[in-house]
C-alpha atoms as a PDB file:
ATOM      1  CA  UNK A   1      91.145  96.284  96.213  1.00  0.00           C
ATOM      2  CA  UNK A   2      88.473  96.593  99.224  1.00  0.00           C
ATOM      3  CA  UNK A   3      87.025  99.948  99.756  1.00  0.00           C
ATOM      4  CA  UNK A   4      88.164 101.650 102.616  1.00  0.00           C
ATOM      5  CA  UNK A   5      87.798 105.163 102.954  1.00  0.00           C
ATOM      6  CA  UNK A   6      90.688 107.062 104.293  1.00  0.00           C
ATOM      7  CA  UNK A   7      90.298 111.014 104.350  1.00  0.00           C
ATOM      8  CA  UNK A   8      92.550 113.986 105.200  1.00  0.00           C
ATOM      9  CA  UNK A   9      90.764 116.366 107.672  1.00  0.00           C
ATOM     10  CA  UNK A  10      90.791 118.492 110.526  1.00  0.00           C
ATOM     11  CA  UNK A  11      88.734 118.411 113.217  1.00  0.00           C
ATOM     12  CA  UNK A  12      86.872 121.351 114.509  1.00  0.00           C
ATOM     13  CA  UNK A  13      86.482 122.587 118.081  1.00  0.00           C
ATOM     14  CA  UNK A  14      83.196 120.686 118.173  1.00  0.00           C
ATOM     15  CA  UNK A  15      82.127 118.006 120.663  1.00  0.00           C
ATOM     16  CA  UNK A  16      81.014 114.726 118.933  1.00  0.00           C
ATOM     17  CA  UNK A  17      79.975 111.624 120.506  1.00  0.00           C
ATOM     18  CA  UNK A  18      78.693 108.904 118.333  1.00  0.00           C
ATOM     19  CA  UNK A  19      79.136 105.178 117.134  1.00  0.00           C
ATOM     20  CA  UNK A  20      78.908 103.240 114.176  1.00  0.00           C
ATOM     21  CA  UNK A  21      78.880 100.291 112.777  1.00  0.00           C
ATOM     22  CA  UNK A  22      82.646 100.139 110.867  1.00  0.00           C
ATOM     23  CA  UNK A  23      86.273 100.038 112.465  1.00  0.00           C
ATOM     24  CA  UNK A  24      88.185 103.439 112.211  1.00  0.00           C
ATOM     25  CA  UNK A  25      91.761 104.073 112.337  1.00  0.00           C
ATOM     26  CA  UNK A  26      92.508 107.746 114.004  1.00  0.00           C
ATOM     27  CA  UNK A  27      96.517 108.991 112.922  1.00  0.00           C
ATOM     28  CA  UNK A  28      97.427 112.452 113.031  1.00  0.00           C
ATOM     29  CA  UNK A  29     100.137 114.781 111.529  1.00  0.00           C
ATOM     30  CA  UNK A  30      99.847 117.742 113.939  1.00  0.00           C
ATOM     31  CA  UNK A  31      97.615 118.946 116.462  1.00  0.00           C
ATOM     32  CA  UNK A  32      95.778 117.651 119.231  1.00  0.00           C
ATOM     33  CA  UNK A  33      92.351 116.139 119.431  1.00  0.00           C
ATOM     34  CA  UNK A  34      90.549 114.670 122.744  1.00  0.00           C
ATOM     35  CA  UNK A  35      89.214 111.785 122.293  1.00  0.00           C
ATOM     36  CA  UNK A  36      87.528 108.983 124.121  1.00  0.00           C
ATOM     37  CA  UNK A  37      86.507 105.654 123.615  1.00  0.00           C
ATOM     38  CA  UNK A  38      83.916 103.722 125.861  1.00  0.00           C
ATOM     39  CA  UNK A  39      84.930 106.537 128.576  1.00  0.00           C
ATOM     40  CA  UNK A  40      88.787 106.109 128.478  1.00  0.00           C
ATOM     41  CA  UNK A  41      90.366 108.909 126.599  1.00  0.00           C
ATOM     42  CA  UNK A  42      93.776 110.316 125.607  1.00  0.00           C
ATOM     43  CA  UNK A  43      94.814 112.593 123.345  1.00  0.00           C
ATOM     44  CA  UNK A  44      95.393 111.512 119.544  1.00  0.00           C
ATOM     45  CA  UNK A  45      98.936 113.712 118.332  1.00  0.00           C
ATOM     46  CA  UNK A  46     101.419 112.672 116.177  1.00  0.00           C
ATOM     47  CA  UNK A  47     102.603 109.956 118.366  1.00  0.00           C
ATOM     48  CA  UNK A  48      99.840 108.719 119.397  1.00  0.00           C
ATOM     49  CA  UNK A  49      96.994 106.825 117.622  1.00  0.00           C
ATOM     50  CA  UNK A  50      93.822 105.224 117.507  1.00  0.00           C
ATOM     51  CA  UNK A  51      92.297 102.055 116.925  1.00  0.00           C
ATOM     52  CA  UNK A  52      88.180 102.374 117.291  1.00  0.00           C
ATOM     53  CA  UNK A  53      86.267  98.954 117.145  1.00  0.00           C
ATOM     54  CA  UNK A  54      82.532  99.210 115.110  1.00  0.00           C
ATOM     55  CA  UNK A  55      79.983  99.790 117.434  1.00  0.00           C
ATOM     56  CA  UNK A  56      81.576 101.383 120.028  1.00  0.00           C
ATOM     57  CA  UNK A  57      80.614 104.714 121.306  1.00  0.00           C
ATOM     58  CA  UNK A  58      83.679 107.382 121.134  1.00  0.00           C
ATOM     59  CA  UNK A  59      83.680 110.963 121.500  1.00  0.00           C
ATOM     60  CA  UNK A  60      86.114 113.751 120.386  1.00  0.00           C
ATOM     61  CA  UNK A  61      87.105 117.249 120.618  1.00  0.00           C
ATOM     62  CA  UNK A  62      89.268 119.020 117.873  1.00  0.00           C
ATOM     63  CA  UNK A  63      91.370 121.440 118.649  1.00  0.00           C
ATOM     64  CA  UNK A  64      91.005 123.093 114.829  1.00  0.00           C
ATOM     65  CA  UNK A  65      94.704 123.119 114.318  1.00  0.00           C
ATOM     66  CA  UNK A  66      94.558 119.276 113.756  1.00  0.00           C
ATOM     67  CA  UNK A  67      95.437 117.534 110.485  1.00  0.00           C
ATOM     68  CA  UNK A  68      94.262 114.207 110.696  1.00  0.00           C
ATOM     69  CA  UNK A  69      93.943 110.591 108.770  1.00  0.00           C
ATOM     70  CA  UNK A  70      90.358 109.106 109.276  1.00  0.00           C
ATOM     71  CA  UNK A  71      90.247 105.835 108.115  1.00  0.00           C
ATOM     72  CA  UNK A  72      86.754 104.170 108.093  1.00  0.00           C
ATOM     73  CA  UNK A  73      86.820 100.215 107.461  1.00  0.00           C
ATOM     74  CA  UNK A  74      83.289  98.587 106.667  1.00  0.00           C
ATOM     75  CA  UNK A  75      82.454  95.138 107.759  1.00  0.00           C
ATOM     76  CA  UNK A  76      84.582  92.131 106.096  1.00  0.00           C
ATOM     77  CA  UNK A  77      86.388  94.720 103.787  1.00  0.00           C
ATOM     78  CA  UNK A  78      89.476  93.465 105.540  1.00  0.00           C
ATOM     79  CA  UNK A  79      89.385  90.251 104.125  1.00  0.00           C
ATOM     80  CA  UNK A  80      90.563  90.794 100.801  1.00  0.00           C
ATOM     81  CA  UNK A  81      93.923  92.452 102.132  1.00  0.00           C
ATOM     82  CA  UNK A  82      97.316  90.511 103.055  1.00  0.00           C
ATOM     83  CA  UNK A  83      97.302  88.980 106.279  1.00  0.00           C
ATOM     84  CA  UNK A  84      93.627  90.302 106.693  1.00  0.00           C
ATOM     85  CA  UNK A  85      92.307  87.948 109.328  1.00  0.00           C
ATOM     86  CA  UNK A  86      95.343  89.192 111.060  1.00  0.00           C
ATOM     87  CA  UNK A  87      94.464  93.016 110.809  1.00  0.00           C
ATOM     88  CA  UNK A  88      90.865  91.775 111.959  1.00  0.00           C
ATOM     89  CA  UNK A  89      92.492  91.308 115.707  1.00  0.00           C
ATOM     90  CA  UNK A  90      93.453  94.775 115.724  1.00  0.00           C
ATOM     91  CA  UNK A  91      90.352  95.826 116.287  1.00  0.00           C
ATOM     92  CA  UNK A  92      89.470  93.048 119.047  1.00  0.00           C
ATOM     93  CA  UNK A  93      89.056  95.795 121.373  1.00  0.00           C
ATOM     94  CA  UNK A  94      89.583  99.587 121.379  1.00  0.00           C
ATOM     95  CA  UNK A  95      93.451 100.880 121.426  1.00  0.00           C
ATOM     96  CA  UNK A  96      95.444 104.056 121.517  1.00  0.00           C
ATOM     97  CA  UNK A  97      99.066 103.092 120.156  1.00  0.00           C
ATOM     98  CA  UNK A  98     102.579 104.848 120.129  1.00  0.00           C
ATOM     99  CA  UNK A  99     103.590 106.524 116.466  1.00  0.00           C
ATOM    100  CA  UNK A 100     107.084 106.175 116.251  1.00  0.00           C
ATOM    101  CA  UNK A 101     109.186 108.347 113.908  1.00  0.00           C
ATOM    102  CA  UNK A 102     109.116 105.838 111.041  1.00  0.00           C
ATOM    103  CA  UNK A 103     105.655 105.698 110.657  1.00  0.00           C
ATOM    104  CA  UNK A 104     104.874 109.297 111.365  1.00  0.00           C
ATOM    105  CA  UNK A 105     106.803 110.394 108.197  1.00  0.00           C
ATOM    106  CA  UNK A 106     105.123 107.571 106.548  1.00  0.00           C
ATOM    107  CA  UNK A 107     101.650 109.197 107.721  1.00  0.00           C
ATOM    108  CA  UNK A 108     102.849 112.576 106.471  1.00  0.00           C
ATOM    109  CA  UNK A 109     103.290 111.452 102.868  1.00  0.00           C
ATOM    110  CA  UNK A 110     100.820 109.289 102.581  1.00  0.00           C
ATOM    111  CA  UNK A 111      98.804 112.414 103.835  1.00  0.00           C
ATOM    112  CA  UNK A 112      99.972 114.384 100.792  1.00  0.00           C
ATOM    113  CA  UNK A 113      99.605 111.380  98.336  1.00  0.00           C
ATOM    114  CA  UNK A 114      95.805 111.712  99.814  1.00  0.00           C
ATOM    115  CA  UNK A 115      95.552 115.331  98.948  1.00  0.00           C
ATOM    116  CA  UNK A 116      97.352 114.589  95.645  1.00  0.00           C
ATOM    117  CA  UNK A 117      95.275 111.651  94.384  1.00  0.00           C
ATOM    118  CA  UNK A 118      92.151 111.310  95.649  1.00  0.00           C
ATOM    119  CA  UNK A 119      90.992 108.711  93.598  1.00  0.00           C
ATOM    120  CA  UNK A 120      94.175 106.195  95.116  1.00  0.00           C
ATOM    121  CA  UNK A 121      92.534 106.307  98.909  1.00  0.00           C
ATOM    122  CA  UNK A 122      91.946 102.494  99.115  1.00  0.00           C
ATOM    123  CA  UNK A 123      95.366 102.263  97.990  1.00  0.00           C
ATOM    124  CA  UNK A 124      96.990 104.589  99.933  1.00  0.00           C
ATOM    125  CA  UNK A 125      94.642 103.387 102.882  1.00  0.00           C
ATOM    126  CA  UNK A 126      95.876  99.728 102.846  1.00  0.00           C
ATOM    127  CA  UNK A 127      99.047 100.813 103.016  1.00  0.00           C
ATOM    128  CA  UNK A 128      99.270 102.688 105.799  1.00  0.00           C
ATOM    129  CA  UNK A 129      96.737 100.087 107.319  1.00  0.00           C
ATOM    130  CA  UNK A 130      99.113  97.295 107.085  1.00  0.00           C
ATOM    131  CA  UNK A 131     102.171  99.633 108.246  1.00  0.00           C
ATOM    132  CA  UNK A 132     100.027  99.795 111.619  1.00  0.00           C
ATOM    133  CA  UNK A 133      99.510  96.489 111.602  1.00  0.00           C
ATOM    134  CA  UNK A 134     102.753  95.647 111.187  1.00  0.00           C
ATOM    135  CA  UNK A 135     103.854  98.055 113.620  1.00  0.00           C
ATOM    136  CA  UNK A 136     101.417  97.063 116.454  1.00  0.00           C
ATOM    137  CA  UNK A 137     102.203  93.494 115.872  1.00  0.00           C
ATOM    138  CA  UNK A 138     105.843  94.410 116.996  1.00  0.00           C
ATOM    139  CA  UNK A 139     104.781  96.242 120.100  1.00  0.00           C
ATOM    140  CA  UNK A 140     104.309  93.099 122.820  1.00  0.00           C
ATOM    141  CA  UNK A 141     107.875  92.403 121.901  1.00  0.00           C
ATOM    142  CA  UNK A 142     109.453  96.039 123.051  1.00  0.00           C
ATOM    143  CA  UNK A 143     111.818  95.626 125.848  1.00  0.00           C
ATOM    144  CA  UNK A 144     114.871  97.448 127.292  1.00  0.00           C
ATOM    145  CA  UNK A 145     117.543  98.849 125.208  1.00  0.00           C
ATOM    146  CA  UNK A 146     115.413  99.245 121.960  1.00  0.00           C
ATOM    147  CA  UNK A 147     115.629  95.860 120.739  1.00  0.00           C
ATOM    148  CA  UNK A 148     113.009  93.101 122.245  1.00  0.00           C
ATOM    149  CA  UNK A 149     114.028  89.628 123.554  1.00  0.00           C
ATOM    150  CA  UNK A 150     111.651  86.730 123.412  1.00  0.00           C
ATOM    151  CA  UNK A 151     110.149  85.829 126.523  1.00  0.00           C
ATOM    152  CA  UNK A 152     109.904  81.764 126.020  1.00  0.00           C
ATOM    153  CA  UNK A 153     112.668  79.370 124.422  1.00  0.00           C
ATOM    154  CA  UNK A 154     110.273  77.923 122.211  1.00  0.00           C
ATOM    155  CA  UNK A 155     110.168  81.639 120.729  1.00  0.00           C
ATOM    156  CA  UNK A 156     112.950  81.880 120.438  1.00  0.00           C
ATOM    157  CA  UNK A 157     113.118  81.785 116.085  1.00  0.00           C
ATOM    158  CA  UNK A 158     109.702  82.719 115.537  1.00  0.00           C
ATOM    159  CA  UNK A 159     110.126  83.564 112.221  1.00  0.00           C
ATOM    160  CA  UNK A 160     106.395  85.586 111.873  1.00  0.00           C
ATOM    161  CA  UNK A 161     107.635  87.580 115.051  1.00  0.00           C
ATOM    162  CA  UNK A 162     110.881  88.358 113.442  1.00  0.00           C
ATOM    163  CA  UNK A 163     109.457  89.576 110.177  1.00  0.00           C
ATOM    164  CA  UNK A 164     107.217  92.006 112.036  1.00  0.00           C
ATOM    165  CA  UNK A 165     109.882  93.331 113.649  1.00  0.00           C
ATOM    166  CA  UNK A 166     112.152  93.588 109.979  1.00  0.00           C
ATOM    167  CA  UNK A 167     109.119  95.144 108.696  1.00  0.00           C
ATOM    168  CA  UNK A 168     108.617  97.287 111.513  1.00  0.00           C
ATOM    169  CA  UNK A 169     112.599  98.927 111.583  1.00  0.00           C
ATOM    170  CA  UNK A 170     113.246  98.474 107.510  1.00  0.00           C
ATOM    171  CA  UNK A 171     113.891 102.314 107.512  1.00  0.00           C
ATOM    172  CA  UNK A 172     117.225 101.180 110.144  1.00  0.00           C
ATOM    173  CA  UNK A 173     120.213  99.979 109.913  1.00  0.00           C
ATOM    174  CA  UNK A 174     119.330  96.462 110.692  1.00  0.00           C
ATOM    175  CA  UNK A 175     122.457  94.183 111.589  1.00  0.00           C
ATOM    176  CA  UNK A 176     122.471  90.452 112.537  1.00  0.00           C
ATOM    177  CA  UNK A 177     123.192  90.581 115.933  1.00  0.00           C
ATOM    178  CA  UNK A 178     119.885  93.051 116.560  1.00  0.00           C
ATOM    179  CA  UNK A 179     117.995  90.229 114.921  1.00  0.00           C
ATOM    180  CA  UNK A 180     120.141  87.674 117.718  1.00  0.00           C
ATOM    181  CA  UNK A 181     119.448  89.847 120.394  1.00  0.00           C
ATOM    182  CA  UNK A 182     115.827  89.460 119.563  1.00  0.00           C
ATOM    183  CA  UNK A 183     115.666  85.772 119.874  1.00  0.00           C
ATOM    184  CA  UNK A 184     118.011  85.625 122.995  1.00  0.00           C
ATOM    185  CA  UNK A 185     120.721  83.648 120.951  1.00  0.00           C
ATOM    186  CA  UNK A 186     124.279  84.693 119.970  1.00  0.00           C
ATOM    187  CA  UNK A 187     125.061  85.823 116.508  1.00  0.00           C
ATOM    188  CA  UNK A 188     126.666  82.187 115.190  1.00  0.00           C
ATOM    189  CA  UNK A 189     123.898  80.525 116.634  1.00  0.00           C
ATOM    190  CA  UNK A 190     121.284  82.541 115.131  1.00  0.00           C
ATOM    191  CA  UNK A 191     122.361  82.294 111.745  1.00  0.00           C
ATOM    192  CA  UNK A 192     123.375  78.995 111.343  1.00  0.00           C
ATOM    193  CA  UNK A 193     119.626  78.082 112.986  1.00  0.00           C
ATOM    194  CA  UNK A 194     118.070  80.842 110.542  1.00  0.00           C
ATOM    195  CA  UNK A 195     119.830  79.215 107.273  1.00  0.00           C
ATOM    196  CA  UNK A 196     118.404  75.771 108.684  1.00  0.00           C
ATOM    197  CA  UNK A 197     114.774  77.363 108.976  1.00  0.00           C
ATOM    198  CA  UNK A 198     114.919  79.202 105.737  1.00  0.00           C
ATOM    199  CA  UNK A 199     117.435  78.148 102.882  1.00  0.00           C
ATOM    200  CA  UNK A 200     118.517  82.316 103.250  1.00  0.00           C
ATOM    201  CA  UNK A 201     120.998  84.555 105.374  1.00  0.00           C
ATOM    202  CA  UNK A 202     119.771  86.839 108.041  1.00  0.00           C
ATOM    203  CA  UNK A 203     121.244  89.682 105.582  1.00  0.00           C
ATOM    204  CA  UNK A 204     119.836  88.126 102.358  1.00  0.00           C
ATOM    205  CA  UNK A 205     115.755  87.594 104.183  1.00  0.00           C
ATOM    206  CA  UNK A 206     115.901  91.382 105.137  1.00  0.00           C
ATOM    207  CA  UNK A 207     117.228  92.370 102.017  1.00  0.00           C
ATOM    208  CA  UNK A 208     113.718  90.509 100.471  1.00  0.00           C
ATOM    209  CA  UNK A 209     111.692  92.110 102.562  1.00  0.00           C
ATOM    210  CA  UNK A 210     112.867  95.833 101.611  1.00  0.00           C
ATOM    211  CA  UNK A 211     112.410  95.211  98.533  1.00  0.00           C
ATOM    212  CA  UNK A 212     109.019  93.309  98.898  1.00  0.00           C
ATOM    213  CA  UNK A 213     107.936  96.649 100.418  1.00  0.00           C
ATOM    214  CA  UNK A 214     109.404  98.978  97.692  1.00  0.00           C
ATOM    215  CA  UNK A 215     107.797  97.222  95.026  1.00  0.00           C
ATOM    216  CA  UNK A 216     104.603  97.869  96.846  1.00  0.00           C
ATOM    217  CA  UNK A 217     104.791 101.362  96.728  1.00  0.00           C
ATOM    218  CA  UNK A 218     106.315 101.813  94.077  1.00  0.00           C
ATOM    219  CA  UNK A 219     103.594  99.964  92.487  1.00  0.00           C
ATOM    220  CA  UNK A 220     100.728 101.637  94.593  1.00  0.00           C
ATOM    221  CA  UNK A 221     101.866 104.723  95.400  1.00  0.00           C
ATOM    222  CA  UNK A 222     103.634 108.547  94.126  1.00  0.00           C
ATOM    223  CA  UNK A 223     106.073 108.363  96.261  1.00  0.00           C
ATOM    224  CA  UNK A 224     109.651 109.616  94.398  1.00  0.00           C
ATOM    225  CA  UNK A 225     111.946 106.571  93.948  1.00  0.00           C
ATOM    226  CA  UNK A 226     114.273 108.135  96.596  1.00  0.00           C
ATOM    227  CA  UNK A 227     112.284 108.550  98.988  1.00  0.00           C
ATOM    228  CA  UNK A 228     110.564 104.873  98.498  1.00  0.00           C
ATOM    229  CA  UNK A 229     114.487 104.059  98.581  1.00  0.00           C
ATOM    230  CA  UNK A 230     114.791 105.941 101.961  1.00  0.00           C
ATOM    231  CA  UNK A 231     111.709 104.297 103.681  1.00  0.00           C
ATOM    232  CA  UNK A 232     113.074 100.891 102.894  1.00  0.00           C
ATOM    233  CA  UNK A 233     116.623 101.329 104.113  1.00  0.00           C
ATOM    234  CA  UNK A 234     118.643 101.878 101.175  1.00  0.00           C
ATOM    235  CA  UNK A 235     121.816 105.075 101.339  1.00  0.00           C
ATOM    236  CA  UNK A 236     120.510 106.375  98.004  1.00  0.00           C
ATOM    237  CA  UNK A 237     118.311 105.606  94.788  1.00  0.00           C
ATOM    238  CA  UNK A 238     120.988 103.680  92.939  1.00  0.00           C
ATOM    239  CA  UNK A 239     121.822 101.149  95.181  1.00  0.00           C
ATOM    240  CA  UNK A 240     118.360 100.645  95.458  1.00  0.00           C
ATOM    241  CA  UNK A 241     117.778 100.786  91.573  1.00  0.00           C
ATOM    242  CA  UNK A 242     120.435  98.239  90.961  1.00  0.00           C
ATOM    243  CA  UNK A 243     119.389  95.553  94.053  1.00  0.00           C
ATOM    244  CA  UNK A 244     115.640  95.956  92.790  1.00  0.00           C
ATOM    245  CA  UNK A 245     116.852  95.412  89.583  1.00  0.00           C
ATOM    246  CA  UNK A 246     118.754  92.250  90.370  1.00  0.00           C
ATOM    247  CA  UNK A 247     115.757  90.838  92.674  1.00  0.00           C
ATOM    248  CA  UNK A 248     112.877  91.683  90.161  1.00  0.00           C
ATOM    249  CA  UNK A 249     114.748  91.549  86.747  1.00  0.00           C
ATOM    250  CA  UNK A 250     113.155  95.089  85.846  1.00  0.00           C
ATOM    251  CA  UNK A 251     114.073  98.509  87.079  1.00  0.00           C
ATOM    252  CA  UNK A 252     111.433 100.476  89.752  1.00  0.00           C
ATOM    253  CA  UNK A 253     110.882 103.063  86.813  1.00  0.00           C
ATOM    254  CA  UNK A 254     109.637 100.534  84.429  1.00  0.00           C
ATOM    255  CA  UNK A 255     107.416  98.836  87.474  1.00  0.00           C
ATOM    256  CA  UNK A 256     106.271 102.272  88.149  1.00  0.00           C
ATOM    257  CA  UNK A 257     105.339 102.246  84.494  1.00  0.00           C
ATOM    258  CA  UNK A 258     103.576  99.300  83.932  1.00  0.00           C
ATOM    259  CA  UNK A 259      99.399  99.093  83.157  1.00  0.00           C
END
């Protein structure tokens, strides 16, 4: 596991204008802080975000009240995480990003994880670094109506697009024809082209990816097994005890277990 160092604090009413030479990731649970980078400022809340390229020159203002995630990420740490060269073009150029619901209650209990267990913050900080990831990948695909439609026909079953999107909504109730809608195609169409791309149902590929992402925190994380159930889509713990169990041949308690 890279070291990244992700912190919990708040940030005084105290003008700071610096740079340095390591990406940082700005997320906040409450509050308001001013910030700006390169001269073009907003204000970092709980729906909005950060993304802070190394080297350039930022400034902020607190307003005391703040709780917020500080995540500093040193030069070619990246490239030991999944889909790292990807994460990499996140910080092409400075950003300030939406927070949606989903990943605001992620940022609150990975918050308290934080405060919990110290010693887990490069754990705790890739996660929540590849939930933005996953969740800004999504973004140039939001269109009317909530569910985005691919611009091109030869996007139209982009299969890393649509798994950024499943990643980004695995919390929802995700049904076949939202996963049509997003590739322009009607519902019989899209799954008999999906089943020709991947050997898999629509319904059986999202199932794998819940359950990709519940092993990782389960694994990496003290998140209760309900609420790891909740974040990943599933009504209640023992459906999601008994479909982990089928996909992984052990039980999340005995994962959660293991050295």
């Amino acid at each position: 596991m890279p070291h990244l160092d992700l912190r919990a604090t708040t940030l005084d009413r105290e003008h700071v204008d610096h740079a340095h030479d390591f990406h940082q990731l700005i997320l906040a649970t409450c509050g308001v802080t001013e910030l700006a980078v390169n001269g073009e400022g907003e204000r970092i809340t709980a729906s909005r975000g950060c993304l802070i390229p190394s080297s350039h020159r930022h400034d902020y203002l607190g307003d005391g009240r703040n709780r917020t995630l500080v995540l500093d990420i040193p030069g070619g740490s990246l490239a030991a995480l999944r889909d790292g060269e990807r994460i990499e073009r996140l910080f092409e150029r400075p950003r300030f990003f939406s927070v949606p619901p989903q990943l605001r209650q992620l940022a609150d209990s990975l918050m308290q994880q934080l405060e919990q267990c110290p010693g887990l913050h490069s754990e705790i900080a890739a996660l929540l670094l590849r939930a933005i990831h996953l969740h800004l990948e999504s973004e140039p695909l939001a269109g009317d109506g909530g569910f985005p439609l691919a611009r091109r026909p030869c996007e139209r079953l982009d299969l890393v697009r649509l798994e950024a999107w499943v990643d980004r909504h695995l919390a929802d109730d995700i049904r076949v024809e939202h996963l049509a809608a997003l590739c322009a195609l009607s519902v019989g169409h899209f799954h008999n082209r999906f089943r020709e791309m991947t050997g898999i149902t629509p319904q059986a590929y999202v199932q794998q990816r819940r359950l990709r992402h519940a092993k990782t925190l389960v694994c990496h994380s003290d998140l209760s097994l309900g609420h790891v159930a909740s974040l990943v889509g599933f009504r209640d713990q023992g459906s999601f005890s008994r479909a982990y169990r089928r996909h992984f041949d052990t039980t999340p308690s005995a994962d959660r277990c293991a050295p």
